[in-house]
Protein backbone atom coordinates (compact mmCIF):
# COMPACT_ATOMS: atom_id res chain seq x y z
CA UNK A 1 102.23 51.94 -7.77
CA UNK A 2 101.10 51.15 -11.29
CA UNK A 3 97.73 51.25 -12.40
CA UNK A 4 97.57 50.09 -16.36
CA UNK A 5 98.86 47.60 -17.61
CA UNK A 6 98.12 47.76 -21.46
CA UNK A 7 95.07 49.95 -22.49
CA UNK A 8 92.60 48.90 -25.34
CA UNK A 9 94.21 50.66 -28.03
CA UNK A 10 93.22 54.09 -28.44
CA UNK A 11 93.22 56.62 -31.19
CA UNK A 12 95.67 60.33 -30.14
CA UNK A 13 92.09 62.04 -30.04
CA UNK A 14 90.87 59.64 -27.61
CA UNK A 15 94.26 59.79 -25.59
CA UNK A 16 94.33 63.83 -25.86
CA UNK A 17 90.57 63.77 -24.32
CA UNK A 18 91.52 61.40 -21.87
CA UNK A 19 94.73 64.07 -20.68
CA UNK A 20 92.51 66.66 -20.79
CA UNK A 21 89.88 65.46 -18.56
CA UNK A 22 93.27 64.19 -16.32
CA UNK A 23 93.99 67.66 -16.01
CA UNK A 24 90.02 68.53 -15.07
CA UNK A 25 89.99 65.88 -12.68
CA UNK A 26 93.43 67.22 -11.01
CA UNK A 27 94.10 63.30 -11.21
CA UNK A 28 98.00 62.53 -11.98
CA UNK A 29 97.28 58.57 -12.21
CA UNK A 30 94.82 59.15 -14.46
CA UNK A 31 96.94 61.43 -16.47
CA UNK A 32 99.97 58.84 -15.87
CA UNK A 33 98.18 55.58 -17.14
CA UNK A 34 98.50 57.09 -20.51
CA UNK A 35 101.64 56.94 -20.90
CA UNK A 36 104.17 53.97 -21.91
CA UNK A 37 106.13 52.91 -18.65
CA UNK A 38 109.39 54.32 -21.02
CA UNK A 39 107.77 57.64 -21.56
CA UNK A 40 109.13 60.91 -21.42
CA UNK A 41 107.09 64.07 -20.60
CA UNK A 42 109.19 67.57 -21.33
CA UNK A 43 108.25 71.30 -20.41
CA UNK A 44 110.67 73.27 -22.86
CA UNK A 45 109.03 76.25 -21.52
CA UNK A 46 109.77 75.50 -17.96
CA UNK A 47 109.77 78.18 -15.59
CA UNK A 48 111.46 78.41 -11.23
CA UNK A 49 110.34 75.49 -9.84
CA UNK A 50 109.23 73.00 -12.70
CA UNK A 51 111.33 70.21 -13.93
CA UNK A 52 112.62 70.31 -17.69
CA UNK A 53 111.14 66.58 -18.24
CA UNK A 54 109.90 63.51 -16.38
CA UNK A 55 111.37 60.02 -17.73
CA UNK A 56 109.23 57.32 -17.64
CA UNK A 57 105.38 56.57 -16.73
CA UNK A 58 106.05 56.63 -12.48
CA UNK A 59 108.20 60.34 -12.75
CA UNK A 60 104.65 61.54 -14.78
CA UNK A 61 102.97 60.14 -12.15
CA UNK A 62 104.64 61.53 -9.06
CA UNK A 63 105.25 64.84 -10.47
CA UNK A 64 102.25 65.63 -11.42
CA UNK A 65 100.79 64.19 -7.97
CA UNK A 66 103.34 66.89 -6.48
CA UNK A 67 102.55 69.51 -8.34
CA UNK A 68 98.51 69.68 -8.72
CA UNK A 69 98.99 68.36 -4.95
CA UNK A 70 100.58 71.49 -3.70
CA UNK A 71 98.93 73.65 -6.21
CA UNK A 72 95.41 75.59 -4.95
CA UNK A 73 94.60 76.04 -8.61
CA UNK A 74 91.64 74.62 -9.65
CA UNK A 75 91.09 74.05 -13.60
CA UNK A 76 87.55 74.91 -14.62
CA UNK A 77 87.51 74.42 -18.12
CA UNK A 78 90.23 73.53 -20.83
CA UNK A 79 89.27 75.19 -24.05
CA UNK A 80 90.30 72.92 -26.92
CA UNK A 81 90.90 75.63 -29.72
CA UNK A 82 92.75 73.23 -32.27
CA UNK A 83 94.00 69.74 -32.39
CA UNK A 84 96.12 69.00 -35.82
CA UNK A 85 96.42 64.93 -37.20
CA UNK A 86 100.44 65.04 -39.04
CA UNK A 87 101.24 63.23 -41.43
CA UNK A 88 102.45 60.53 -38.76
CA UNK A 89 98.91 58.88 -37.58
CA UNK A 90 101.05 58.26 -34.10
CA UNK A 91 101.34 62.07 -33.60
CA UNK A 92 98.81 65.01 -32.71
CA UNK A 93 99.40 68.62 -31.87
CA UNK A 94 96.94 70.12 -30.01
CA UNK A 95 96.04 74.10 -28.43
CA UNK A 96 94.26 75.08 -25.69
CA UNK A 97 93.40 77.39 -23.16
CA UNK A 98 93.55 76.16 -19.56
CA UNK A 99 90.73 78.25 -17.83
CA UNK A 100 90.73 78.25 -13.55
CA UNK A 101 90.42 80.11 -10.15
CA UNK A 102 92.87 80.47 -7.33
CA UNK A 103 90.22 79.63 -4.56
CA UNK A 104 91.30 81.40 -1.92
CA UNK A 105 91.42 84.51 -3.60
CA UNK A 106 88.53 84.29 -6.05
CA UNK A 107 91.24 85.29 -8.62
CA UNK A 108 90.24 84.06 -12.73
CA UNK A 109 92.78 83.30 -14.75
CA UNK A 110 93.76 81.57 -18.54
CA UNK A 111 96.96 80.15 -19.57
CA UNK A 112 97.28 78.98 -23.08
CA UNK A 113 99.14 75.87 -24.31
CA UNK A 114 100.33 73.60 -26.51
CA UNK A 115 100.55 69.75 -26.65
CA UNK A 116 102.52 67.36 -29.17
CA UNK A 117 101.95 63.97 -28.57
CA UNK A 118 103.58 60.63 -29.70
CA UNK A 119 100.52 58.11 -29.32
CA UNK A 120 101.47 54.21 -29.91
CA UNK A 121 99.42 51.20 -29.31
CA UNK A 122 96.96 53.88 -27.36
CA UNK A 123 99.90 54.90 -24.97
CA UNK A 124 101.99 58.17 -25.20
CA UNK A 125 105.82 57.51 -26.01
CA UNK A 126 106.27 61.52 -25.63
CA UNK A 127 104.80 64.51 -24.57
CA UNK A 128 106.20 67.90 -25.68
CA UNK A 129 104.35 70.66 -23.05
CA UNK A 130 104.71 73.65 -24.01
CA UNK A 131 103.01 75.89 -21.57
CA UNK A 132 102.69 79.49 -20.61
CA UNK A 133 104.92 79.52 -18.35
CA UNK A 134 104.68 83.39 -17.37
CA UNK A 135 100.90 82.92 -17.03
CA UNK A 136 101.63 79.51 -14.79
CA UNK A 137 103.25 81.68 -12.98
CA UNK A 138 101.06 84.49 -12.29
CA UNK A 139 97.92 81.81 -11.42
CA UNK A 140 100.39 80.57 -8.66
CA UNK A 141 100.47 84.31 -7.60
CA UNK A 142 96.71 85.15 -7.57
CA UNK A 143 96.91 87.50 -9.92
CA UNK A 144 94.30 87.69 -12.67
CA UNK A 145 94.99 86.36 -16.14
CA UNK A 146 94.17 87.20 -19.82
């Protein structure tokens, strides 16, 4: 199922706000609409489990539906601690620190990453995600983070 067609042309601030509050809402088509149909999303850190990429808008879409769908995690807060404009005006790199619980178990936890983004005409063309993927990990397992 799509859902966008062609957004109003947005700035890679706008679009990294937009992912973030995807990721706060546990909503993969809201995270999915912002990418180009030809996108490609890739976890270099990638740890048992998790894909190495997604290819194209609909793989963002269903992945991420999979994932946050069978994950109990619930993200509380993402901590934007720097987002960098490059040279290229189509590109923004961006840290954080994705802050949550594990419900059932009352367990805190923070995993810290870091986003580059290829932004044109307000959709991303490619997302480099380079998580934590040992601290992923240990969220998944209840145990308490950083």
């Amino acid at each position: 199922m799509t859902h966008a067609a062609a957004p109003a042309v947005r700035i890679p601030r706008e679009v990294l706000n937009r992912y973030y509050q995807a990721m706060l809402d546990k909503s993969p088509d809201d995270l999915a609409d912002l990418y180009a149909m030809d996108a490609v999303h890739e976890f270099p850190f990638t740890s048992p489990g998790f894909p190495p990429r997604y290819e194209g808008r609909e793989a963002v879409r269903e992945g991420y539906r999979a994932a946050w769908g069978a994950s109990p995690v619930q993200v509380r807060e993402v901590r934007k601690v720097s987002a960098y404009e490059t040279a290229d005006p189509q590109v923004i790199i961006a840290e954080h620190v994705v802050v949550g619980t594990l419900p059932a178990r009352s367990t805190g936890f923070t995993v810290p990453g870091l986003l580059i983004l290829h932004i044109r005409s307000g959709l991303i063309t490619r997302a480099r995600d380079y998580m934590d993927s040992s601290g992923v990990a240990r969220a998944r397992e209840g145990e308490p983070g950083r």
